[in-house]
Every structure is written in C-alpha cells, then in structure tokens.
N, C-alpha and C. Protein backbone atom coordinates (compact mmCIF):
# COMPACT_ATOMS: atom_id res chain seq x y z
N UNK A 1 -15.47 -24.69 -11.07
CA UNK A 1 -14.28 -23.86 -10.93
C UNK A 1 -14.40 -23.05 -9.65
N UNK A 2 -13.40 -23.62 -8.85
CA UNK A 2 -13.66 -22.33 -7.57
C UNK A 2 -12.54 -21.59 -7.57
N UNK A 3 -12.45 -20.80 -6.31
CA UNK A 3 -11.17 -19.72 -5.85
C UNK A 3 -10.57 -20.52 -4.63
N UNK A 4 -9.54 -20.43 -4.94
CA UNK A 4 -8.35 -21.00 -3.98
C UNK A 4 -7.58 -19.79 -3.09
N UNK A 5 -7.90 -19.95 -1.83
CA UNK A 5 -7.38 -18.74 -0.92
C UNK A 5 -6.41 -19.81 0.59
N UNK A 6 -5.39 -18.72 0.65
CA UNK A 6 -4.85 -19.21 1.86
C UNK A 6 -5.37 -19.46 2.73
N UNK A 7 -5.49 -20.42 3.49
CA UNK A 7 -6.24 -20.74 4.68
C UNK A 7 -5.52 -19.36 6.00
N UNK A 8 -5.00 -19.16 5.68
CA UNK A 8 -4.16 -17.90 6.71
C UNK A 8 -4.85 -16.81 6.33
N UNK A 9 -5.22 -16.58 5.31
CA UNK A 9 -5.97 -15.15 4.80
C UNK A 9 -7.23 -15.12 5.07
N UNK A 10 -8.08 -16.26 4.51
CA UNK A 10 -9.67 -16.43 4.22
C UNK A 10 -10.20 -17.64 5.06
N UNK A 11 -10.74 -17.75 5.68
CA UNK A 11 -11.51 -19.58 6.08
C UNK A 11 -12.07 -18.95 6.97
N UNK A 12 -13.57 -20.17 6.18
CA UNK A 12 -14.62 -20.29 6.93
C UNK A 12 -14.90 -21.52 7.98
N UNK A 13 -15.49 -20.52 9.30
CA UNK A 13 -15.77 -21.11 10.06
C UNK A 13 -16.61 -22.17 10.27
N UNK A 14 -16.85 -23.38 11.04
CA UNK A 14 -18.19 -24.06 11.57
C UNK A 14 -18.30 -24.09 12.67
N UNK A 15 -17.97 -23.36 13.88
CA UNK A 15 -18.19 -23.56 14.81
C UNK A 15 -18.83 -22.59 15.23
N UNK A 16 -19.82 -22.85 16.44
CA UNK A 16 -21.49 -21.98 16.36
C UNK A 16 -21.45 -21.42 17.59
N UNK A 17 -20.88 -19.83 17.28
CA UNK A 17 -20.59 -19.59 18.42
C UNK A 17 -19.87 -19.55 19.40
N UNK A 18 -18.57 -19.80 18.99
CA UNK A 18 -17.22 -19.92 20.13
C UNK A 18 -16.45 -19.45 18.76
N UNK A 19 -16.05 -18.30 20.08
CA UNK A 19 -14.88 -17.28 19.21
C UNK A 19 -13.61 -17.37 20.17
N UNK A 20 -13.65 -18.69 20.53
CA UNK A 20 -11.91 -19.34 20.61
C UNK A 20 -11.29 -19.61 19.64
N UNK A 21 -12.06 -19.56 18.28
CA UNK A 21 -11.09 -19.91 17.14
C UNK A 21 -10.37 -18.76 16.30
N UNK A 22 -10.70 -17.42 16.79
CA UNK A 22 -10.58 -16.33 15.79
C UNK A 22 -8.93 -16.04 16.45
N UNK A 23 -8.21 -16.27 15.79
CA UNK A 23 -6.86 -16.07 15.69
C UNK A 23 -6.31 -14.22 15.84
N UNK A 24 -5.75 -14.18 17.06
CA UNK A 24 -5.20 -12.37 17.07
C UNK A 24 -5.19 -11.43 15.52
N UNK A 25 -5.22 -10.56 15.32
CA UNK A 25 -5.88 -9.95 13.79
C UNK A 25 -6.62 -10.43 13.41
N UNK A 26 -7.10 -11.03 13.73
CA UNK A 26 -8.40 -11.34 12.59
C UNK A 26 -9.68 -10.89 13.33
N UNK A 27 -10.60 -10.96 12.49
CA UNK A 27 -12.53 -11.07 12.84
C UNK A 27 -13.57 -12.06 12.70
N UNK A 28 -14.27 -11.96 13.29
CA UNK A 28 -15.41 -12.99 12.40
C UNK A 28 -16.81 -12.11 11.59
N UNK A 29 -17.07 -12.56 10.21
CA UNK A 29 -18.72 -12.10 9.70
C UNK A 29 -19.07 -12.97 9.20
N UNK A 30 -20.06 -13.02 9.16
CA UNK A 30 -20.85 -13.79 8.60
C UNK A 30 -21.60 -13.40 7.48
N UNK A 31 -21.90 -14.24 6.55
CA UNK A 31 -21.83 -13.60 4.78
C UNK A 31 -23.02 -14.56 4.05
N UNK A 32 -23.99 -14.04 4.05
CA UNK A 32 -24.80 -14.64 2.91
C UNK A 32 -26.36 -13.33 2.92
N UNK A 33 -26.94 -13.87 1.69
CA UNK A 33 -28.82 -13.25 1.58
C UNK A 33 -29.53 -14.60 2.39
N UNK A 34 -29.41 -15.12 2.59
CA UNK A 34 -30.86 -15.97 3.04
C UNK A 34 -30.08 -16.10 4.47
N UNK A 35 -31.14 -17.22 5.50
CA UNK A 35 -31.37 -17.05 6.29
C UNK A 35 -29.88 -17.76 6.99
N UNK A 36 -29.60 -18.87 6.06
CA UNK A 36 -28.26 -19.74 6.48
C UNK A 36 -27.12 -18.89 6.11
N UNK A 37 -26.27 -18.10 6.74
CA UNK A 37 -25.26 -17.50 6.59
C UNK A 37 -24.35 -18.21 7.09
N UNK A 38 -23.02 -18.02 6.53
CA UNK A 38 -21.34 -18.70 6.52
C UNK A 38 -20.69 -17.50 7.04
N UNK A 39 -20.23 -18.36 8.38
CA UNK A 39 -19.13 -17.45 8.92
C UNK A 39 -17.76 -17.79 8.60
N UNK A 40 -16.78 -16.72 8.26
CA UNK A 40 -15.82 -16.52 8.34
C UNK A 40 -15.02 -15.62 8.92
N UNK A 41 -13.35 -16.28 9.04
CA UNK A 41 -12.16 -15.51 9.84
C UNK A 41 -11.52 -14.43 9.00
N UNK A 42 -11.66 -13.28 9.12
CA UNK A 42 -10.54 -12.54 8.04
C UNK A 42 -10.05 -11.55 8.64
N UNK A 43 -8.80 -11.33 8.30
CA UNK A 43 -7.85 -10.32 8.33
C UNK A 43 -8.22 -8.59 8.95
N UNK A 44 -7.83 -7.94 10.11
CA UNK A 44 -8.44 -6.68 10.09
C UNK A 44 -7.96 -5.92 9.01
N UNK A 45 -6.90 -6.11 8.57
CA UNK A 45 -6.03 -5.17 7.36
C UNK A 45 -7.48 -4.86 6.85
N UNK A 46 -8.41 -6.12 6.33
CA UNK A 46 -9.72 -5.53 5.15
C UNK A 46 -10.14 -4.55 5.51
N UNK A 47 -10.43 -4.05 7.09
CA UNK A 47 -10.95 -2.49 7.48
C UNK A 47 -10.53 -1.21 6.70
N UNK A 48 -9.65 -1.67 5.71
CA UNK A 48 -8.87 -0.81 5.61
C UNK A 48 -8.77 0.12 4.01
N UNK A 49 -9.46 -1.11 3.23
CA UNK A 49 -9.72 -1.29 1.94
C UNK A 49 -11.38 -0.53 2.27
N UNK A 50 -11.32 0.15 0.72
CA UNK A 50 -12.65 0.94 1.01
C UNK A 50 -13.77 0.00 0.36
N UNK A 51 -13.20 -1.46 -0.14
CA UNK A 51 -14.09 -2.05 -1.28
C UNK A 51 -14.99 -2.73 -0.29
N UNK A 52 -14.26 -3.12 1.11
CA UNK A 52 -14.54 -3.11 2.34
C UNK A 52 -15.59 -2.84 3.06
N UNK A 53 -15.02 -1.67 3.16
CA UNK A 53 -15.76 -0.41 3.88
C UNK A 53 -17.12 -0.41 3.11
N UNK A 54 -17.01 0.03 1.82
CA UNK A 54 -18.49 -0.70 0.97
C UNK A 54 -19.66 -1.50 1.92
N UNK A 55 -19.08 -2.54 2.05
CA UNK A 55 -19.62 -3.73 2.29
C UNK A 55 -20.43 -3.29 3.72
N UNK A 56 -19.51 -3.00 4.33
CA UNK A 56 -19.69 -2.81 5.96
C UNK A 56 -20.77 -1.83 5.83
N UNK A 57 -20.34 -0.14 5.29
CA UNK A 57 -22.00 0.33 4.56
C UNK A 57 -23.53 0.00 4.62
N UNK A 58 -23.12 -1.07 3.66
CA UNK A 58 -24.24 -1.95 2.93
C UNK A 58 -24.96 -2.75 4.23
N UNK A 59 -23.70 -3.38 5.25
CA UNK A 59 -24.43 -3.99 6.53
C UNK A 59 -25.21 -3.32 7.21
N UNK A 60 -24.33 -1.89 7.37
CA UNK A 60 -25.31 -0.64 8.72
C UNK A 60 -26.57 -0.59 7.94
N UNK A 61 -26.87 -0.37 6.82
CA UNK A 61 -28.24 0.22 5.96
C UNK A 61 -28.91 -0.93 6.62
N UNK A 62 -28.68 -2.33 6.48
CA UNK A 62 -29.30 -3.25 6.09
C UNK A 62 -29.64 -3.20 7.26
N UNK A 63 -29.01 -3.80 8.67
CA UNK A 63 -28.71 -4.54 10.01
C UNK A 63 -28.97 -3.31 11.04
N UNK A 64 -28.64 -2.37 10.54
CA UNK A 64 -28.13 -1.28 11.84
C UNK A 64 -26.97 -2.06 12.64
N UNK A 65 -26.79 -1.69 14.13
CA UNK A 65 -26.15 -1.80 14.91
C UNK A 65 -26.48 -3.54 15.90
N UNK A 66 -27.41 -3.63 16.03
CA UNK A 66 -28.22 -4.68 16.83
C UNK A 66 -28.94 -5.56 15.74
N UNK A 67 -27.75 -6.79 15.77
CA UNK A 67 -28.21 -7.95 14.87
C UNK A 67 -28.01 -9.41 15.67
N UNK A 68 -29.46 -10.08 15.50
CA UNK A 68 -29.79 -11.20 16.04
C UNK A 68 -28.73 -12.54 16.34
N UNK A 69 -27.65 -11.92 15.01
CA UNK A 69 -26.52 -13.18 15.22
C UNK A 69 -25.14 -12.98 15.71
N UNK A 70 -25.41 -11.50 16.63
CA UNK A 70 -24.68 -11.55 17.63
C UNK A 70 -22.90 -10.97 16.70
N UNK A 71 -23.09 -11.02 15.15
CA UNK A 71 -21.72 -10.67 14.61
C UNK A 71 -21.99 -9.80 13.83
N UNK A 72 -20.79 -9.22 12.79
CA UNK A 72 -21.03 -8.57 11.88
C UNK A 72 -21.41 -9.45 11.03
N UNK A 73 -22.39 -8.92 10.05
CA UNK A 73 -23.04 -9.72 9.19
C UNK A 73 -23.05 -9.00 7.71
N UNK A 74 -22.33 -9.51 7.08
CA UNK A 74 -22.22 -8.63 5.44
C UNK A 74 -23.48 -9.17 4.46
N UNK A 75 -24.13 -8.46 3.55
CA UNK A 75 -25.47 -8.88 2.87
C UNK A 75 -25.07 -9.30 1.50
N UNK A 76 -24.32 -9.71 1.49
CA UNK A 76 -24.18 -10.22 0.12
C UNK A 76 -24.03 -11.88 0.06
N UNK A 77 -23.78 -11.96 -1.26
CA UNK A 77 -23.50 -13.90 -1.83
C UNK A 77 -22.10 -14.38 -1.26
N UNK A 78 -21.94 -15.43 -0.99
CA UNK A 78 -20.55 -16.36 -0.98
C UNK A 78 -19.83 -15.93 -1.67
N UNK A 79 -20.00 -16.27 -2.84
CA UNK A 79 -19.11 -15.78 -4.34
C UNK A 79 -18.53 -14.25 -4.26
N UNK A 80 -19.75 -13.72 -3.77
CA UNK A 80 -19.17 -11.92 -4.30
C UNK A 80 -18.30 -11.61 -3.28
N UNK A 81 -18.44 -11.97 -1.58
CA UNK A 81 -17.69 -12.01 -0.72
C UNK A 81 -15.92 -12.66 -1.04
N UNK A 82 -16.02 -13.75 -1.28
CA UNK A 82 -14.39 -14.04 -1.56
C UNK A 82 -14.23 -13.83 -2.94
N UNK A 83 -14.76 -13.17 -3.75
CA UNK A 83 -13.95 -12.21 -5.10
C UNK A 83 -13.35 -11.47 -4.64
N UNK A 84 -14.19 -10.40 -3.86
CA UNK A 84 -13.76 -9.53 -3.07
C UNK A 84 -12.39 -9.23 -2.50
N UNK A 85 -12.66 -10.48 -1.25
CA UNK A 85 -11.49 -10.64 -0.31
C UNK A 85 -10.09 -11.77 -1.23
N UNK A 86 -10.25 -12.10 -2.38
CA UNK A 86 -9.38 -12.62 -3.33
C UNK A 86 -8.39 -11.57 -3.97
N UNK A 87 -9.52 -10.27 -4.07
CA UNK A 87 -8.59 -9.29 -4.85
C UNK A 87 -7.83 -8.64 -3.52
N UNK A 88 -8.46 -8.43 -2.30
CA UNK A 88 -7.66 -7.45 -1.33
C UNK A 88 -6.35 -8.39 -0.96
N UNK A 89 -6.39 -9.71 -1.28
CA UNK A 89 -5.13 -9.93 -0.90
C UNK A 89 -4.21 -9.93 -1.87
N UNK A 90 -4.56 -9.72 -2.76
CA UNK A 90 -3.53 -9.80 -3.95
C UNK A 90 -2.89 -8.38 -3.84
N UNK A 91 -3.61 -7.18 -3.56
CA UNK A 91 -3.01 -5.72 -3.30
C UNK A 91 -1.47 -5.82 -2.64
C-alpha cells in the first residue's frame, strides 16, 4: 500500500547533482537515516508549515549549517517524510 501524491506537489529526484530540474517555487532535500538518501522537489509554501519547520530543526541539530551533500538534508525515513508532506497538501 503506498501514498499517491501529485507529481506537481511531491517527486523525487534522480538526477545527481544538477539543479536544472528544480522548477521556480520549489526546493530540493534530500531525506533518509542511512547513508543513501532520496532527493526530492517540494513546494516552498512547506517553509511555512511548522510540522516543517520541525523537521528543518531536527536537520540544524543534526547537520548544522555545512553538509557534505551540498543540500538540505532532513533526518528522517521515506515514509515519515511524505506522510508529512501528504498531510501539508491536503491543508
């Protein structure tokens, strides 16, 4: 059973490093615990949501400012990431 999200809202990236694909409003982070993290495109509106802001938090503690992969990098699972961003678009 997965989650079904607009490709306009949520999608993940594969391309390594070229941020010709990040579409005006949007961002790129990258989202996992282990070492292979999944990048994705999302929406700046999420800046905006504090469930968000949480997250971003959770990155500074983790990452600080100066991180090796060059993006924002959120510390959590796949799953908990687009629950997340499933409910902010439904708002």
């Amino acid at each position: 059973m997965g989650i079904s999200l607009p490709a306009k809202i949520l999608r993940r990236s594969f391309s390594k490093g070229a941020n010709n694909d990040v579409p005006k409003g949007h961002f790129t982070v990258y989202v996992g615990e282990t070492q292979f993290k999944k990048r994705f495109v999302v929406p700046l509106f999420y800046l905006n949501h504090s469930s968000f802001q949480d997250l971003l938090s959770q990155a500074e503690e983790e990452f600080g400012f100066d991180h090796s992969m060059g993006g924002l990098t959120i510390p959590c699972d796949e799953n908990t990431f687009i629950g997340l961003t499933s409910r902010l678009n439904g708002l």
